[in-house]
Protein backbone atom coordinates (compact mmCIF):
# COMPACT_ATOMS: atom_id res chain seq x y z
CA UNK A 1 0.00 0.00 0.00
CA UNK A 2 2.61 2.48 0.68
CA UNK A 3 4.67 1.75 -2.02
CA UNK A 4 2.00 2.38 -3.91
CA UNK A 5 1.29 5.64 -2.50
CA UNK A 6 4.74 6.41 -3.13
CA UNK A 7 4.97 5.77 -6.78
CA UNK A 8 1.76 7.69 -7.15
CA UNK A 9 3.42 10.68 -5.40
CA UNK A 10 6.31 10.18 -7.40
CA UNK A 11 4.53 10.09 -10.69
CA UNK A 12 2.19 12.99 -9.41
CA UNK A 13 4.91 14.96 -7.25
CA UNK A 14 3.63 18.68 -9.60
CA UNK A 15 0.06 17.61 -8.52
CA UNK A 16 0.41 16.94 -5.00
CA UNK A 17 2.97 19.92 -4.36
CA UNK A 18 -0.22 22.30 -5.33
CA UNK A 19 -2.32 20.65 -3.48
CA UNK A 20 -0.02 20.71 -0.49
CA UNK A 21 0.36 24.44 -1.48
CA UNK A 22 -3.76 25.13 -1.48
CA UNK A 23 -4.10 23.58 1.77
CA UNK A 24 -1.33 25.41 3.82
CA UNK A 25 -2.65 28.63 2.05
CA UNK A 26 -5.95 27.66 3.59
CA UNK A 27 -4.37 27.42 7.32
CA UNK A 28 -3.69 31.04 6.97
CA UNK A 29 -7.32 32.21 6.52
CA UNK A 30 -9.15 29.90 8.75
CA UNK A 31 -8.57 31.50 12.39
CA UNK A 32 -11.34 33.83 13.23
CA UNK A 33 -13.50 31.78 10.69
CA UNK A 34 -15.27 29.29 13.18
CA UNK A 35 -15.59 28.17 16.29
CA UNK A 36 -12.17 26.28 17.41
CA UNK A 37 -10.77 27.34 14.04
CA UNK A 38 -7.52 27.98 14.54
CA UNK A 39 -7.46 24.54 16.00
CA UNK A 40 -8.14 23.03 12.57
CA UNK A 41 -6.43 25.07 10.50
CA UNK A 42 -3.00 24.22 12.65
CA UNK A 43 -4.05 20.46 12.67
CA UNK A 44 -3.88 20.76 9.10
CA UNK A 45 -0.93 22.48 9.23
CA UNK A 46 0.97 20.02 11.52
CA UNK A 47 -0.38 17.02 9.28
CA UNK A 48 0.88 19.12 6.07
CA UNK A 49 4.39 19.81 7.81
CA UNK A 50 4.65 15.47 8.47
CA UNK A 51 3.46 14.77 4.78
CA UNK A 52 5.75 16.87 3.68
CA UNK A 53 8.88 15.56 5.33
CA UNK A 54 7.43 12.23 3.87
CA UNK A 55 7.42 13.52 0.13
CA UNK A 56 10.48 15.05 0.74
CA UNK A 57 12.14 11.96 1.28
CA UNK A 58 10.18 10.12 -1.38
CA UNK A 59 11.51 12.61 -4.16
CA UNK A 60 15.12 12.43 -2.80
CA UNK A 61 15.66 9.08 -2.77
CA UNK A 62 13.94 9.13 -6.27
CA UNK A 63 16.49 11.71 -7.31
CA UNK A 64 19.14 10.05 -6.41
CA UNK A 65 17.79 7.25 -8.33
CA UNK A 66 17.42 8.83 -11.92
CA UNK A 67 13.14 8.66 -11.31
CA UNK A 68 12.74 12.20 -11.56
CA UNK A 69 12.32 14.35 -14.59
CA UNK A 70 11.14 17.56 -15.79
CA UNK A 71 8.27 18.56 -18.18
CA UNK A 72 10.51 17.87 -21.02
CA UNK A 73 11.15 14.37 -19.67
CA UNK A 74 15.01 15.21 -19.44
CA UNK A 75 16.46 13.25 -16.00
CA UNK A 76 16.70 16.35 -13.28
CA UNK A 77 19.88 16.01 -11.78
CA UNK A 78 19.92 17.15 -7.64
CA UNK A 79 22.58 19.48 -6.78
CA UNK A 80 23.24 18.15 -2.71
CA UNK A 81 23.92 21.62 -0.37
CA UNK A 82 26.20 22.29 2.04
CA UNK A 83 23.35 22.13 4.99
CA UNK A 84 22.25 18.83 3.13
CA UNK A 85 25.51 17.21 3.16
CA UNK A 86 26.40 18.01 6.67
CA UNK A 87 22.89 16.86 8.38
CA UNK A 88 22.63 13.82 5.76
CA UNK A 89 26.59 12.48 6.83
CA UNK A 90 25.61 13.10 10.87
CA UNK A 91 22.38 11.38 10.64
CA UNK A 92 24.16 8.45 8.19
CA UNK A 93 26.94 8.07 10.92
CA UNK A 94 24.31 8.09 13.80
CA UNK A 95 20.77 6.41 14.37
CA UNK A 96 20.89 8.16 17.73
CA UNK A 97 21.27 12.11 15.97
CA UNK A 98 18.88 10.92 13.08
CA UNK A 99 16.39 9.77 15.83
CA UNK A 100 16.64 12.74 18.16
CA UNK A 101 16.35 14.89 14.72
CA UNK A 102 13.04 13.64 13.89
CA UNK A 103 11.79 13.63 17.29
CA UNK A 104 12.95 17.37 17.73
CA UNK A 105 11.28 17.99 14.02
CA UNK A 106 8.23 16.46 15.04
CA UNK A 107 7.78 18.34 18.14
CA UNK A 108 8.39 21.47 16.45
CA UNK A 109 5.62 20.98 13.92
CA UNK A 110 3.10 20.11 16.53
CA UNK A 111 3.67 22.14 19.24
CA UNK A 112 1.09 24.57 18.72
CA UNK A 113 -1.58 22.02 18.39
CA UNK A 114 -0.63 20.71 21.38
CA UNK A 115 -0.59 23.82 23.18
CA UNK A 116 -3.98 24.92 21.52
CA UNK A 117 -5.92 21.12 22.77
CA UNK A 118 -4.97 22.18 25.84
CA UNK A 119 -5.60 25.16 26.67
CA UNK A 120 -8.95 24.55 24.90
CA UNK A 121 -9.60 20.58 26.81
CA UNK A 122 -7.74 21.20 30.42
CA UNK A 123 -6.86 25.38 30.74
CA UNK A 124 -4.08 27.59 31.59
CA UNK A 125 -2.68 26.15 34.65
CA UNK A 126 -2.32 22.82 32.52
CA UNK A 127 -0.85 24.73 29.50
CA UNK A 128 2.05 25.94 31.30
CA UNK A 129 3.29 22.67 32.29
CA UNK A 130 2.78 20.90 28.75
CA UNK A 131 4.91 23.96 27.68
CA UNK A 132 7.63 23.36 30.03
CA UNK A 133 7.80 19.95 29.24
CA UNK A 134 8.16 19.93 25.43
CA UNK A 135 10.60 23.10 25.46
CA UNK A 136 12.58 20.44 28.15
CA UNK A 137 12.18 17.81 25.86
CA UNK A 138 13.56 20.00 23.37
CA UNK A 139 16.57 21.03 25.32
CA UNK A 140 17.53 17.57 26.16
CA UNK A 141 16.82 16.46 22.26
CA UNK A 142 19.69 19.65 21.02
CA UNK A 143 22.03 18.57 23.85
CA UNK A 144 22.36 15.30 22.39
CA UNK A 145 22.33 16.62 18.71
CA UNK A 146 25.12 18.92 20.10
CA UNK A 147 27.77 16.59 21.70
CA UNK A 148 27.20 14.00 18.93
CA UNK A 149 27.84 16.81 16.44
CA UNK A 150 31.15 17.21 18.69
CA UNK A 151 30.51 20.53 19.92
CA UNK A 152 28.94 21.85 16.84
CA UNK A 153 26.58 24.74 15.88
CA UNK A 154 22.80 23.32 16.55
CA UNK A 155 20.53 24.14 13.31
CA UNK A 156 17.03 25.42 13.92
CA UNK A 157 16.07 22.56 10.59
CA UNK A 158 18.10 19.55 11.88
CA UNK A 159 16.15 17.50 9.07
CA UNK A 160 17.47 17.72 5.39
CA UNK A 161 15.50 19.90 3.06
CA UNK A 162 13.97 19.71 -0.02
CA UNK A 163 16.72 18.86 -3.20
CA UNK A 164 13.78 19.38 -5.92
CA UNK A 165 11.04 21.95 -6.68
CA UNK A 166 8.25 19.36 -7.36
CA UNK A 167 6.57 22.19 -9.51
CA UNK A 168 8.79 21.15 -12.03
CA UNK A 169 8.50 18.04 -12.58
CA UNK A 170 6.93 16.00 -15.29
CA UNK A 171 5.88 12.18 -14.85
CA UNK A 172 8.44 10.10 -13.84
CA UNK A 173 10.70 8.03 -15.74
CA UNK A 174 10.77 3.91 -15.81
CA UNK A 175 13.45 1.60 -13.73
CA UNK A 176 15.04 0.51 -17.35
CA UNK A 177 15.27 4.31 -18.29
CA UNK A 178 17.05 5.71 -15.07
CA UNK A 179 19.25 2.21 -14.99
CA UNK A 180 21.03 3.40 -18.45
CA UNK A 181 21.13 6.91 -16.90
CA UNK A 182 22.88 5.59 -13.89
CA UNK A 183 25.62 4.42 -16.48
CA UNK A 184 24.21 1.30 -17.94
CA UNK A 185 25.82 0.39 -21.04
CA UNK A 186 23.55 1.56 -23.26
CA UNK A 187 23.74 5.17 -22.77
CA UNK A 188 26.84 6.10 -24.29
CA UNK A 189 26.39 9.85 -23.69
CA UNK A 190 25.89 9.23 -20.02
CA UNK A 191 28.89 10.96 -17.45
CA UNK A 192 31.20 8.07 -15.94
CA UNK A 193 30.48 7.85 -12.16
CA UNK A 194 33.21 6.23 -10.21
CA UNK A 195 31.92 3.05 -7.74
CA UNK A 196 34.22 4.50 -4.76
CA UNK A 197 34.49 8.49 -4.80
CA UNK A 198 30.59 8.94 -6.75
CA UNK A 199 32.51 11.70 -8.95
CA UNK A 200 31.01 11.67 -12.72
CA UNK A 201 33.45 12.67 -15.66
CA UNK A 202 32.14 13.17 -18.82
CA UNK A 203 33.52 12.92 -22.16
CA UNK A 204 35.78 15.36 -23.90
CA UNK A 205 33.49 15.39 -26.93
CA UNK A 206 30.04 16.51 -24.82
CA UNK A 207 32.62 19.35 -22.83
CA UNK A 208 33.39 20.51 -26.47
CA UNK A 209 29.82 20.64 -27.60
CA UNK A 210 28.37 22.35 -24.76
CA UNK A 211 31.38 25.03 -24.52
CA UNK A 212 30.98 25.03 -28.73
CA UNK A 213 34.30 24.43 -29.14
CA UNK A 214 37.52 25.51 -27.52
CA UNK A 215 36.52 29.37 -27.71
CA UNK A 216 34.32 29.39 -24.73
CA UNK A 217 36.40 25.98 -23.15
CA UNK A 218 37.70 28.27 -20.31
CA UNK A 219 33.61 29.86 -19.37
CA UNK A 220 32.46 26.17 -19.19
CA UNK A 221 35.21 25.59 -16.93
CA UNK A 222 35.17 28.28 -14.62
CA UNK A 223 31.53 27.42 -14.84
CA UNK A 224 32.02 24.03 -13.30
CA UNK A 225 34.33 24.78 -10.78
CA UNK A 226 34.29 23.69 -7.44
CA UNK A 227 33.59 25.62 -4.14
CA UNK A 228 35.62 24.40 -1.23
CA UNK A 229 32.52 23.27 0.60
CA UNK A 230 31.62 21.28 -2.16
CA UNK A 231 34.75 18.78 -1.77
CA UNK A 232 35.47 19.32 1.42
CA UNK A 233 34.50 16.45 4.18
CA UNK A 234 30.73 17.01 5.68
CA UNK A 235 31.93 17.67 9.06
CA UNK A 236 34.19 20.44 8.73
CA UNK A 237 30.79 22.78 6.91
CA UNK A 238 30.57 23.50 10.88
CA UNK A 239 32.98 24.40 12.81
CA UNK A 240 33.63 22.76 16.25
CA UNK A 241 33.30 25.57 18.79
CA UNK A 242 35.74 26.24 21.47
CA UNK A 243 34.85 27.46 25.09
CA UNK A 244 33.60 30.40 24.41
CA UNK A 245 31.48 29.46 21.79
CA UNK A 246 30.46 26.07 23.86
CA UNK A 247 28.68 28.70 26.48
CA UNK A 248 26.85 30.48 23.58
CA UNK A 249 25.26 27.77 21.83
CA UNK A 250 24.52 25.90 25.36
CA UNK A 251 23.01 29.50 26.50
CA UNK A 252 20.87 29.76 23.17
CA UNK A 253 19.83 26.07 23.89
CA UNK A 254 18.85 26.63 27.56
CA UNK A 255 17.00 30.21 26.70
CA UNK A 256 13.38 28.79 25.80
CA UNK A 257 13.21 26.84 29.05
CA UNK A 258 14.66 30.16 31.27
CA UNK A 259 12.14 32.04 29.56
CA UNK A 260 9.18 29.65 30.59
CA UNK A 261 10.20 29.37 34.29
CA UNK A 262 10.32 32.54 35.09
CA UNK A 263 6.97 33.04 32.96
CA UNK A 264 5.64 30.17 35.32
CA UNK A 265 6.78 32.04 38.24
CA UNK A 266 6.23 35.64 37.72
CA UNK A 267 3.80 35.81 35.05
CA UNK A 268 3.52 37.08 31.28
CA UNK A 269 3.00 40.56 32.40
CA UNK A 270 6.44 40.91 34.42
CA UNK A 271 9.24 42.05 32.24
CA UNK A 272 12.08 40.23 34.27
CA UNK A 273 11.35 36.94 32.08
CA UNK A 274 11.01 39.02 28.77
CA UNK A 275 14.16 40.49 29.53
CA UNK A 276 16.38 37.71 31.24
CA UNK A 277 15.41 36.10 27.33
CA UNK A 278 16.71 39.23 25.46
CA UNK A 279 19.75 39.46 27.53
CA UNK A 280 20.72 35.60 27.47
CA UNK A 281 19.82 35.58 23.45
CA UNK A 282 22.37 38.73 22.97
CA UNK A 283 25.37 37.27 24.90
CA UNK A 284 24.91 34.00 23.37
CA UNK A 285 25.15 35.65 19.60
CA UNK A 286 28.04 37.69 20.71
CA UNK A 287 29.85 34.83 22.29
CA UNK A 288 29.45 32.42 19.06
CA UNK A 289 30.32 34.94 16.81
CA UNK A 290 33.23 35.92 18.44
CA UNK A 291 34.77 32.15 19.46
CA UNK A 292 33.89 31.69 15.32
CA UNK A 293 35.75 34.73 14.03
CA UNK A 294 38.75 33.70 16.73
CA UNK A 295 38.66 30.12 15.71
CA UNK A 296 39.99 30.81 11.94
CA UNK A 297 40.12 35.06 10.87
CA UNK A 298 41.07 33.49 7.34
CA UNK A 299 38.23 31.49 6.23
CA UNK A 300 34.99 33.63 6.11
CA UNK A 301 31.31 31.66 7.56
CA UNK A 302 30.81 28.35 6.32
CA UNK A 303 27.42 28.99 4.57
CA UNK A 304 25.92 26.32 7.44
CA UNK A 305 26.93 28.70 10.11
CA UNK A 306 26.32 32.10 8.16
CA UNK A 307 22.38 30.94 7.29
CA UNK A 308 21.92 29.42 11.06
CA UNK A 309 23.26 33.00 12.32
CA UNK A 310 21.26 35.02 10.47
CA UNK A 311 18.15 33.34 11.09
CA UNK A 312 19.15 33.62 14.59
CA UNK A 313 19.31 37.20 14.21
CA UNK A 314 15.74 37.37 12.83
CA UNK A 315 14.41 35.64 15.45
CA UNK A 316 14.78 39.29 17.73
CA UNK A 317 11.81 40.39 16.34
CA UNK A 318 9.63 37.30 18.03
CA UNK A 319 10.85 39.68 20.96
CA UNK A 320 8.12 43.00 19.60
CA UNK A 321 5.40 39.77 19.70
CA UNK A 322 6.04 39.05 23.69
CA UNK A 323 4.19 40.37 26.42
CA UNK A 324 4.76 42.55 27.56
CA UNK A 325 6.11 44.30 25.30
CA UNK A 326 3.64 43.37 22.83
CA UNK A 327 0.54 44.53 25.69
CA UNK A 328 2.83 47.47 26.31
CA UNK A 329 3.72 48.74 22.46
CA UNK A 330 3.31 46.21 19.05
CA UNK A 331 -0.41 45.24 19.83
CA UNK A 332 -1.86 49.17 19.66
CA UNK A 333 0.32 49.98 16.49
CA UNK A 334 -0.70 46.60 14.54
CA UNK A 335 -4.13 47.13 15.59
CA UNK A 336 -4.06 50.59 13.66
CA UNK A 337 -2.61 49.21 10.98
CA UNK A 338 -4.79 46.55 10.57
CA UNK A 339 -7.96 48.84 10.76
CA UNK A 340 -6.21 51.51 8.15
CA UNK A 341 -5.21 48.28 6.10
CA UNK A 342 -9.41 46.85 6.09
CA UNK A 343 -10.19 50.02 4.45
CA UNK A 344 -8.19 49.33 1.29
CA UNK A 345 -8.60 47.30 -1.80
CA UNK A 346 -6.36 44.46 -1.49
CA UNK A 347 -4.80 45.53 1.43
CA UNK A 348 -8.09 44.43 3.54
CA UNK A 349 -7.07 40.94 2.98
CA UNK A 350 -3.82 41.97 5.12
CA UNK A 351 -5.93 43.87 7.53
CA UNK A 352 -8.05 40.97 8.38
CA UNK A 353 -4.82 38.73 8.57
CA UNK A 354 -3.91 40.92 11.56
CA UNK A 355 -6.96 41.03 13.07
CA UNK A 356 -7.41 37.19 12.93
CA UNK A 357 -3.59 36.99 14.44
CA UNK A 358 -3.44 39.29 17.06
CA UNK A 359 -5.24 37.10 19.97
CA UNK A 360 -3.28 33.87 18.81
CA UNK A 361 0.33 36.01 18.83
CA UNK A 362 -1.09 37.57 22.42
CA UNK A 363 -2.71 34.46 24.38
CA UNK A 364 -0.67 30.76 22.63
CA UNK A 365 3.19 30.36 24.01
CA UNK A 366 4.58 28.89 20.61
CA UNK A 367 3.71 31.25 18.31
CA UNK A 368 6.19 33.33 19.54
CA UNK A 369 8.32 31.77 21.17
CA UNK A 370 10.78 31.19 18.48
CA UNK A 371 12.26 28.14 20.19
């Protein structure tokens, strides 16, 4: 049965990516709609996030295969990235970090909903707890992805993503097909792949027909050059932090759950737990970046580390979305924008976005939590 689910995905990958696509649009227009809507449209959203990861492995492994190709029925070759390589080699070398990946995946795509059936089946005073417990489970989940890393950078994705744009796909090719494009005899225009180092080489006489001839030889080349990160070994994309940068990342780790105790204790109103966060969240930045830039001032930010960082860095603005700052300041200004924004054409759409997000950003933990 679920093989045959996955060919039909496979064969139908354009299809179901739109449909995929129609229903997580939907999530974002059905709070406000209904009673307990928000708790359906973030059920479907949690059940969207799991198929997803599903397809997404369905359509690598078919990649890798020589299943896939595009509307023109030419095999789509996967380009591997550097965040691809480096989560795909720790989770290869270790069913422990590939099990405490998925575990810390799948509590991050349904911790809202869990948050939201309680609140909603057994109140407040049962809310907090659930939260405490899945932001410790959470801690204790990146610990272990940090010391098996060995002392590594923690990524807020510790799951690989997606290696194809299933838009563009066309139906897939047959076994016999991707066999002679895996180097089967009969395709003679096929690259060579080597058994051991999985390099392909292909023939002087296609390098002379795609370059047309020796006048653009050196373009093609420079064109197919290699990046250091692209032949370098999957460990090294992160670098191993030193002392300094130890205490950051364990800091950033340990911030959620700091945050939540002292919610539990003095309450969302108090700004002692609001700002304990901000200050832990700045001297953990400022202590990774600067055990990084100590660690090697030559080499500039493997792009692993320079995309976690920044995405770090946008996560200060969760910070406007927290009481009380949010009570205090955001929720007054995005209210008048909201109600300027409901007056427009077009723009109303946004207006009523705001509207319908403003109590869920103000009353549910995860939503802003940025954990």
């Amino acid at each position: 049965m679920l093989q045959k689910y996955a060919q039909f995905v496979i064969n139908n990958a354009a299809q179901v990516n739109s449909i995929e696509n129609g229903l997580r649009m939907l999530t974002y227009i059905l709070p406000g709609r209904f009673a307990d809507s928000e708790l359906a449209s973030e059920a479907i959203y949690t059940l969207l996030s799991f198929v997803g990861v599903y397809h997404d492995g369905l359509l690598s492994k078919a990649a890798k295969t020589g299943l896939l190709a595009d509307r023109e029925g030419k095999s789509v070759e996967v380009e591997v990235t550097a965040f691809n390589r480096y989560h795909g080699r720790l989770s290869t070398q270790s069913d422990v970090y590939r099990a405490a990946a998925l575990l810390l995946s799948g509590l991050q795509f349904s911790e809202k909903l869990i948050e939201m059936a309680v609140v909603k089946r057994c109140g407040e005073k049962a809310r907090w707890k659930v939260v405490f417990w899945i932001e410790m489970a959470k801690v204790v989940l990146r610990l272990n992805l940090l010391q098996i890393s060995g002392r590594r950078m923690v990524t807020g994705n510790v799951i690989p993503e997606r290696l194809v744009d299933p838009a563009q796909l066309g139906p897939a090719r047959s076994m016999a097909d991707a066999g002679r494009k895996n180097g089967g005899a009969e395709d003679d225009d096929a690259p060579w792949k080597g058994e051991r180092s999985g390099l392909k080489f292909r023939a002087v006489r296609d390098i002379l027909a795609q370059s047309e001839g020796t006048a653009h030889l050196g373009a093609f080349v420079s064109s197919e050059a290699r990046s250091p990160e692209t032949v370098s070994p999957a460990r090294s994309l992160v670098r191993r932090y030193n002392a300094l940068g130890l205490v950051g990342e364990l800091l950033f780790i340990l911030r959620p759950i700091l945050y939540v105790i002292g919610i539990r204790k003095l309450g969302k109103s108090d700004w002692r737990p609001w700002a304990l966060s901000l200050l832990v969240e700045l001297a953990s930045r400022q202590m990774i970046r600067t055990d990084l830039h100590a660690t090697d001032k030559e080499v500039p930010e493997r792009t692993v580390e320079k995309d976690e960082l920044s995405r770090r860095k946008w996560l200060f603005l969760y910070y406007l979305l927290r009481s009380p700052f949010f009570d205090r300041f955001t929720e007054s200004r995005m209210t008048r924008v909201a109600d300027w924004c409901s007056n427009k054409p077009l723009l109303n759409l946004v207006g009523a976005l705001i509207h319908d997000y403003l109590p869920l950003w103000q009353q549910y933990y995860f939503y802003t939590s940025a954990s």
